[in-house]
Protein backbone atom coordinates (compact mmCIF):
# COMPACT_ATOMS: atom_id res chain seq x y z
CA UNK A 1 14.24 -29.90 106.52
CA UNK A 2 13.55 -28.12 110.02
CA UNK A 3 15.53 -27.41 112.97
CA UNK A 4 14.92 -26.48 116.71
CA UNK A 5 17.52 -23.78 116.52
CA UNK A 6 16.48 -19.98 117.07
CA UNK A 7 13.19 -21.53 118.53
CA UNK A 8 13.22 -19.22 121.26
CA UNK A 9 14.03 -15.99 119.03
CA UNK A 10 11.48 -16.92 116.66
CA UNK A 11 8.62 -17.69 118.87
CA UNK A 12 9.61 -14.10 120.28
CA UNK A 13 8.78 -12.86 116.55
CA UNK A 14 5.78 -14.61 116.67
CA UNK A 15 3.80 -12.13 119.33
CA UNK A 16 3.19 -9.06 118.09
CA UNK A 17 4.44 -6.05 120.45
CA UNK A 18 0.79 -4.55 119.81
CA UNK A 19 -1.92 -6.93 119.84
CA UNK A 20 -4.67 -4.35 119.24
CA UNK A 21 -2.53 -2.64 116.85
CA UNK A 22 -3.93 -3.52 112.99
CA UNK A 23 -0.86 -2.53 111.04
CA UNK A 24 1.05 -4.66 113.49
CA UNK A 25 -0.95 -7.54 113.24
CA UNK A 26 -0.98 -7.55 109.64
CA UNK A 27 2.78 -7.51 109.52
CA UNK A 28 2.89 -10.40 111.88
CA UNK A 29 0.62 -12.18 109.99
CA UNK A 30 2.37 -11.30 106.29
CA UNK A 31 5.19 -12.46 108.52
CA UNK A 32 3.85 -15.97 109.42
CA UNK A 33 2.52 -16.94 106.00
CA UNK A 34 6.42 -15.65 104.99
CA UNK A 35 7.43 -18.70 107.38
CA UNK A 36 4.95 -21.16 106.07
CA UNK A 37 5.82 -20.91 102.67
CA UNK A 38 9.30 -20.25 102.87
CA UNK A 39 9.01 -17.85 100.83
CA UNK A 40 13.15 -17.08 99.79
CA UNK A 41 13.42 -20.78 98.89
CA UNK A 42 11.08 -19.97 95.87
CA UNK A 43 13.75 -18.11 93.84
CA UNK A 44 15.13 -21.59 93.56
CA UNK A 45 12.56 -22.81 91.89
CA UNK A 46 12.34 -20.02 89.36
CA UNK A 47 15.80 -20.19 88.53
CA UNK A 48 15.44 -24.04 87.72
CA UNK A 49 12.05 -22.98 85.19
CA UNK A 50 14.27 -19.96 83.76
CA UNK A 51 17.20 -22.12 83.15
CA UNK A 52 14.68 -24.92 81.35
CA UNK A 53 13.26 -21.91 78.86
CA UNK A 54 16.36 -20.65 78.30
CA UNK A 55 17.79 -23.80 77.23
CA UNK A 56 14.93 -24.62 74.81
CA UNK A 57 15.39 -20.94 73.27
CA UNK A 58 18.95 -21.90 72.76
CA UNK A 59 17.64 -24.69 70.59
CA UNK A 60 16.80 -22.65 67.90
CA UNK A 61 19.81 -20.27 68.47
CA UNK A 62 17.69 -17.73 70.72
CA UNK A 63 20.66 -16.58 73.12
CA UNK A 64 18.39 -14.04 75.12
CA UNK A 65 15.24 -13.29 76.16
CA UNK A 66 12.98 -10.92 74.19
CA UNK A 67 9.36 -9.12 75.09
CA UNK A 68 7.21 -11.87 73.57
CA UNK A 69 8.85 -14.24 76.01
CA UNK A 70 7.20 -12.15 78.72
CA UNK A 71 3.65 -13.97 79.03
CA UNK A 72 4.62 -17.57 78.04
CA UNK A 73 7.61 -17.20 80.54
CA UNK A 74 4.96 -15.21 83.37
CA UNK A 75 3.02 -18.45 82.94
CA UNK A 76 5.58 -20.73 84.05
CA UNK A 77 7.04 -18.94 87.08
CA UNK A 78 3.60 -18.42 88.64
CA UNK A 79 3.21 -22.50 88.18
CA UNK A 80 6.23 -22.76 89.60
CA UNK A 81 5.54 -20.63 92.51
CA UNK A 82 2.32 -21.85 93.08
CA UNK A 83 3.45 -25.68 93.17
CA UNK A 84 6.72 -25.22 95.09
CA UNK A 85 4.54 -23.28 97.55
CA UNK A 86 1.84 -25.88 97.61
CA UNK A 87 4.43 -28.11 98.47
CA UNK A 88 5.73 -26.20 101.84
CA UNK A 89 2.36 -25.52 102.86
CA UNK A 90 1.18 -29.15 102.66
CA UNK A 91 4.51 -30.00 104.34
CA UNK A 92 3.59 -28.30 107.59
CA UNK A 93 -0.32 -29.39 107.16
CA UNK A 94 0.93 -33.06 107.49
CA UNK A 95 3.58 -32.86 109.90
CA UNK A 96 1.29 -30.70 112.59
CA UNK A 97 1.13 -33.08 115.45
CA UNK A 98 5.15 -33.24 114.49
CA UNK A 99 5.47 -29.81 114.93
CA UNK A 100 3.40 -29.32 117.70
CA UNK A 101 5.80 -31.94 119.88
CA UNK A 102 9.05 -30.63 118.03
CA UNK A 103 9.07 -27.28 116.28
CA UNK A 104 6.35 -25.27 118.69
CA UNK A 105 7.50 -22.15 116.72
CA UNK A 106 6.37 -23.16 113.06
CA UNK A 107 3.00 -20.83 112.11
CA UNK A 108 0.48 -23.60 112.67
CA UNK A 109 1.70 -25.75 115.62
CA UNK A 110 2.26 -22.28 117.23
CA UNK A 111 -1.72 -21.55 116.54
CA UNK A 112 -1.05 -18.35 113.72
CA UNK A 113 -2.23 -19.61 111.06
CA UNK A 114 -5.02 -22.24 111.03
CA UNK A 115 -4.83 -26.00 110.06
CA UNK A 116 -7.68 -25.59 107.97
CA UNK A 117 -6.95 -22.45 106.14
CA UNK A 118 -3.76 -23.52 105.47
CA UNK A 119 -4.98 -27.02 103.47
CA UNK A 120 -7.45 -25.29 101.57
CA UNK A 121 -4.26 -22.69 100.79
CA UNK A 122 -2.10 -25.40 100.10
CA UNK A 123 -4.72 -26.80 98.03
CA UNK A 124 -5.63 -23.85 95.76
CA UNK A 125 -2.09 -22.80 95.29
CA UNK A 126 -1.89 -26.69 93.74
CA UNK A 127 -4.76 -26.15 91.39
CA UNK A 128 -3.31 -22.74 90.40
CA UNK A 129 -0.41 -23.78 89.37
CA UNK A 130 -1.53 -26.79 87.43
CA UNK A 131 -4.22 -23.83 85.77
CA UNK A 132 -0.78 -21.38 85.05
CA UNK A 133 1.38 -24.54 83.99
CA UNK A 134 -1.53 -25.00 81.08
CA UNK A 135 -0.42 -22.37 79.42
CA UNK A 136 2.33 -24.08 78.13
CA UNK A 137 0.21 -26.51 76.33
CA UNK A 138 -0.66 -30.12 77.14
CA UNK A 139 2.76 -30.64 78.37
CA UNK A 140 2.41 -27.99 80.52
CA UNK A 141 -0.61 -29.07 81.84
CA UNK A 142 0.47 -32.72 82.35
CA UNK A 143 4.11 -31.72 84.21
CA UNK A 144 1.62 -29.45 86.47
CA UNK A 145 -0.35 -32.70 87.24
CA UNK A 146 3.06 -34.50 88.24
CA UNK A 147 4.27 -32.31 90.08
CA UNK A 148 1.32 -32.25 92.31
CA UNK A 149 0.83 -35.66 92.14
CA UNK A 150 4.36 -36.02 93.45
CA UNK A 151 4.20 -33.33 95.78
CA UNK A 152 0.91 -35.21 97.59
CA UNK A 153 3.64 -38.43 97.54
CA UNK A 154 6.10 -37.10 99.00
CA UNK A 155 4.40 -35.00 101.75
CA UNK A 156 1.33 -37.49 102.83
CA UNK A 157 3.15 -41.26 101.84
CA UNK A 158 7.21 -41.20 101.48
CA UNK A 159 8.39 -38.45 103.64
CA UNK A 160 9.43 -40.56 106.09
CA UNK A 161 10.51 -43.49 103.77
CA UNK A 162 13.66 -44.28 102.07
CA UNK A 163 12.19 -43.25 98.94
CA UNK A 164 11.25 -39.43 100.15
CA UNK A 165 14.57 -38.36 98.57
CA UNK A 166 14.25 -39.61 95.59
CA UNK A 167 10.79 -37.96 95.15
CA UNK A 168 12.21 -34.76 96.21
CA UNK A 169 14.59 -34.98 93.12
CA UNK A 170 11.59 -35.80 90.98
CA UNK A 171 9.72 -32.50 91.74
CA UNK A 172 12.95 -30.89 90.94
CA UNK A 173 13.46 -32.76 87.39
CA UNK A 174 10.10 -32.35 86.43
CA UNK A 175 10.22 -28.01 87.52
CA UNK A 176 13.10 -27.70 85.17
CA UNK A 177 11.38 -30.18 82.37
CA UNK A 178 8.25 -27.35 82.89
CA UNK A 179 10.46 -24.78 82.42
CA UNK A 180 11.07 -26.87 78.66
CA UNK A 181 7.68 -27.56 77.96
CA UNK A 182 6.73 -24.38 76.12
CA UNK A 183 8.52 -25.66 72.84
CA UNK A 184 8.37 -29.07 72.14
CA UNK A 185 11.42 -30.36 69.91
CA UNK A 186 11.24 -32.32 66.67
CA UNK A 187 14.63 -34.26 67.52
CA UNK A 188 12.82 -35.28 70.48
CA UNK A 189 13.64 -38.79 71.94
CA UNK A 190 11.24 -38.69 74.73
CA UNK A 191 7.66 -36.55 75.38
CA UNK A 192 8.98 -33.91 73.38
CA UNK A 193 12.17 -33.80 75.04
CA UNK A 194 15.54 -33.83 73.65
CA UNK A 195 18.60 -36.15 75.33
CA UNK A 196 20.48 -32.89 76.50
CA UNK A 197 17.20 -32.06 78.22
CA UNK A 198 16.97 -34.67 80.02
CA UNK A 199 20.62 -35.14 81.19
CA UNK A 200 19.80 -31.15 82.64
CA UNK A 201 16.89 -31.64 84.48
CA UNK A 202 18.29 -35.15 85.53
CA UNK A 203 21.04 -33.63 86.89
CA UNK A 204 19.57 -31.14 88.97
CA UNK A 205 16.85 -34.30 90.03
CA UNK A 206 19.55 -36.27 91.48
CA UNK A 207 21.56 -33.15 92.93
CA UNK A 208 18.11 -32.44 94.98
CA UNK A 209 17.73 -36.30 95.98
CA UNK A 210 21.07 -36.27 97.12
CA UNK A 211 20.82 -32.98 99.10
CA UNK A 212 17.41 -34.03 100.80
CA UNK A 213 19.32 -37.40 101.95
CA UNK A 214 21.88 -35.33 102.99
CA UNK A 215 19.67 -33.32 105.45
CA UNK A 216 17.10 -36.17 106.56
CA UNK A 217 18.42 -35.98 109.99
CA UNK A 218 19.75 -32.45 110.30
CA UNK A 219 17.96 -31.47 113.22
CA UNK A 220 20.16 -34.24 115.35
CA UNK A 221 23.65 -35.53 114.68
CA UNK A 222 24.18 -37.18 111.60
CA UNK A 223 25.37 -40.29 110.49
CA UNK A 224 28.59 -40.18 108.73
CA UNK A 225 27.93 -43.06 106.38
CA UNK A 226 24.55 -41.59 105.42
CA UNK A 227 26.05 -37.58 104.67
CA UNK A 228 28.64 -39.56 102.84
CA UNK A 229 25.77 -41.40 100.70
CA UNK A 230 24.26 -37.54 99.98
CA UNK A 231 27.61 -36.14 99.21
CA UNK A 232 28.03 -38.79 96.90
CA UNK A 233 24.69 -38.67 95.15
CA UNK A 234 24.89 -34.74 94.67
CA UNK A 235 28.47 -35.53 92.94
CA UNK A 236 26.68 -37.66 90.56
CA UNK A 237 24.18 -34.96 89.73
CA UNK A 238 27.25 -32.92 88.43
CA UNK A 239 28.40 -35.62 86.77
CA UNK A 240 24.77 -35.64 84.85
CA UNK A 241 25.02 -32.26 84.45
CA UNK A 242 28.40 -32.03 82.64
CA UNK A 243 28.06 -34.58 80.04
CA UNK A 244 25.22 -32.55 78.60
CA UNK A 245 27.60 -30.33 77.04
CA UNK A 246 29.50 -33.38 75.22
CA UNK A 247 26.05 -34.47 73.67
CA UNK A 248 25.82 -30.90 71.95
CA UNK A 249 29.43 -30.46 71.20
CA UNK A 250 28.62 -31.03 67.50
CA UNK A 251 25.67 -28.84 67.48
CA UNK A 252 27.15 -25.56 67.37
CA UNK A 253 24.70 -24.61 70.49
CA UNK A 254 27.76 -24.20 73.09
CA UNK A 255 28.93 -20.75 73.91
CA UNK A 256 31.73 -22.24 75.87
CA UNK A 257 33.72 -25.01 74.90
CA UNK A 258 33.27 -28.33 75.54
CA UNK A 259 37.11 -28.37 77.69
CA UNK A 260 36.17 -25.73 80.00
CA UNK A 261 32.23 -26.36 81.01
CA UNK A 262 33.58 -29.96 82.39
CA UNK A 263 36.42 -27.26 84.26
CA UNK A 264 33.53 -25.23 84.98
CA UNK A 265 31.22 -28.22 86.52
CA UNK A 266 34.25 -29.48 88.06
CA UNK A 267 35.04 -26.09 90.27
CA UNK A 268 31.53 -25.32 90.80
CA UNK A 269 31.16 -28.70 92.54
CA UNK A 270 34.25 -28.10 95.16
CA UNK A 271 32.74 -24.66 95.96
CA UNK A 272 29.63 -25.86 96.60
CA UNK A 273 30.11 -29.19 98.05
CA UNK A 274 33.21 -28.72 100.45
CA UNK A 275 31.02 -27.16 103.25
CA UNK A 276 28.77 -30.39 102.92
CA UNK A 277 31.94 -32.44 103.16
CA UNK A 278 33.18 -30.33 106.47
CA UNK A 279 29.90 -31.96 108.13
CA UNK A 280 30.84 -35.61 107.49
CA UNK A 281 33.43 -34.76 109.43
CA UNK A 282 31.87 -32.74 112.42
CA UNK A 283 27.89 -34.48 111.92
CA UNK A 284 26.83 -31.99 114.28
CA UNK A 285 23.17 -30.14 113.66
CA UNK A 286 24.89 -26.54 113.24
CA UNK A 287 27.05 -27.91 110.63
CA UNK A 288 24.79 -30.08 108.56
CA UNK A 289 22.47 -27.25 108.42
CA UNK A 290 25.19 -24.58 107.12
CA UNK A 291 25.81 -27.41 104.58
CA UNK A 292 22.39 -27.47 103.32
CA UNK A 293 21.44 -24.27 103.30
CA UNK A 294 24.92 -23.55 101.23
CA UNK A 295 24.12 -26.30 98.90
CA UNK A 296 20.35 -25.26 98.75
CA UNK A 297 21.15 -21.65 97.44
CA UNK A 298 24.44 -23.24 95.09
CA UNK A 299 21.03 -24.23 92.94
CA UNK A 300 20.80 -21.25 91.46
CA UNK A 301 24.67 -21.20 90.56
CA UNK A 302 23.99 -24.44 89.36
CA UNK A 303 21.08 -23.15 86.65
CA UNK A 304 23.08 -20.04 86.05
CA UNK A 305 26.06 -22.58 84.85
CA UNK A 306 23.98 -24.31 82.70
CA UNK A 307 22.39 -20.88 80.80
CA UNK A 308 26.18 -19.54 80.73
CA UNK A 309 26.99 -22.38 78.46
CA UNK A 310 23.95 -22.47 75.93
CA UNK A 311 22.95 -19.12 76.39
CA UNK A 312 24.39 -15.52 76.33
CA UNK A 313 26.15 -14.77 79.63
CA UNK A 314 23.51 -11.34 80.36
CA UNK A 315 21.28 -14.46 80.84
CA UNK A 316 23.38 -16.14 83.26
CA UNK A 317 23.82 -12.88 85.39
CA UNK A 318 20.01 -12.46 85.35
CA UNK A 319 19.15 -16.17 86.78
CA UNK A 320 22.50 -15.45 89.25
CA UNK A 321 20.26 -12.27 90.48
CA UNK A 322 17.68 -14.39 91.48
CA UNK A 323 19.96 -14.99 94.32
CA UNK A 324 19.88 -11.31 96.27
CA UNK A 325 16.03 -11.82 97.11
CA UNK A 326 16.48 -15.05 98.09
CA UNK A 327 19.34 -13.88 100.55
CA UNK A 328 17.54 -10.89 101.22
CA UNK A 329 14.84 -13.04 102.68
CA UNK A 330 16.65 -15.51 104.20
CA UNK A 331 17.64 -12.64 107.03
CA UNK A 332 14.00 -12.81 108.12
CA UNK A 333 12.56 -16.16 107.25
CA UNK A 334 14.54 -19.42 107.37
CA UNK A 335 15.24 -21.11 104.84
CA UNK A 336 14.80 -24.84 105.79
């Protein structure tokens, strides 16, 4: 999901004022790697792993997090760091003669950072995090392996195939199923997983798959049938994501009722898909890409929703903050 726009302002960022200057070479460099792995995007990704331990807590009436959640929960963020990063390393590694013709301004078509130091980054962040996701067990270890597995998929096979979306949406499901995987669950009906897991982490898949269809062709104007077909597919994720309460409504988990979280899902997606819905009518690149970006940071509203209804809402607030870095960063380094 790139774009040619503020090529000529960033390519400006990218010579240092001082060549011969060390602290301002570092900071250009910090600043480069920043770009590579889009680094604010990341807080995404942790909110989708916090949500999944959250909900699992909930299970056994847990409603907030406590100081022995520290290291198991440490363990999954830095998986999840590592692999989402992995993944927008890799990205640029196998789209360099792309880049080079099209974005000029990206770290390694602009020379920055080398092709071959970034691999062997991109690499080593994907063994790390398959290493950090094993300390969840041998579910951990195995949703690490997807995960990179998929990540390889998507960025050296589908990207440019029909099915890239729906491997984006994979990654996704199976980063909230890691966030699960620290407590398996004896009502399980599938690798430990319980229905009302799967209907969360499907949902947020299929938002993603939707939202990466959605933005395919971003950097020129769209088609209107195809942002139609993304709009549509990220409805359907919310759709997923609001019958999990009805599976639990005889549980006694919710801390909202059943009436209001479908209210809840149902306002949720208006504010976050109406500026997506604004581009099918004006397909222009400025307007897809407000549309994405908006839907890319509504993910962590999304998780937050979810943890306001099974959890207690101090818990919701706290994956909401994950938001300021992320928009902190964004000022700096774009987001997509």
């Amino acid at each position: 999901m790139n774009s040619n726009d503020r090529s000529e302002k960033t390519s400006e960022s990218l010579s240092p004022a001082d060549p011969t200057g060390t602290q301002t070479s570092r900071g250009f460099k910090l600043h480069a790697w920043m770009q590579l792995l889009r680094i604010g995007n990341v807080f995404t990704a942790f909110a989708n792993v916090l949500m999944g331990y959250l909900v699992v807590l909930s299970d056994d009436r847990v409603l907030t997090l406590s100081a022995q959640d520290a290291w198991p929960l440490a363990g999954l963020l830095a998986a999840t760091f590592c692999l989402y990063s992995s993944g927008m390393v890799l990205n640029d590694v196998f789209d360099i003669e792309q880049d080079q013709e099209q974005r000029s301004d990206r770290p390694l078509a602009a020379g920055v950072i080398s092709l071959r130091v970034a691999a062997r980054c991109g690499m080593g962040l994907m063994l790390a995090g398959i290493l950090f996701a094993s300390t969840a067990g041998l579910r951990g270890c195995l949703l690490g392996c997807a995960i990179a597995v998929s990540v390889l998929l998507y960025n050296r096979v589908l990207k440019k195939t029909p099915l890239a979306p729906l491997m984006m949406g994979m990654c996704r499901m199976l980063n909230v199923l890691l966030g699960m995987s620290y407590v398996a669950s004896d009502k399980a009906i599938f690798c430990g997983f319980e229905k009302h897991h799967l209907l969360i982490a499907g949902g947020i898949g299929v938002f993603v798959a939707g939202l990466t269809w959605f933005a395919r062709t971003e950097a020129r104007t769209s088609n209107r049938w195809l942002l139609s077909f993304g709009v549509a597919v990220m409805a359907l994720g919310f759709v997923c994501l609001s019958s999990f309460p009805i599976d639990l409504a005889q549980s006694g988990r919710l801390q909202l009722k059943p009436d209001s979280t479908g209210l809840l899902f149902g306002v949720l997606a208006i504010l976050i898909l109406y500026r997506a819905v604004a581009a099918i009518f004006d397909p222009r690149p400025e307007r897809v890409q407000v549309g994405v970006i908006h839907c890319l940071r509504s993910l962590i509203f999304l998780d937050a929703c979810v943890v306001a209804i099974v959890s207690h809402s101090s818990m919701a607030v706290l994956t909401i903050a994950l938001l300021l870095p992320m928009l902190t960063l964004s000022k700096w380094i774009r987001t997509t």
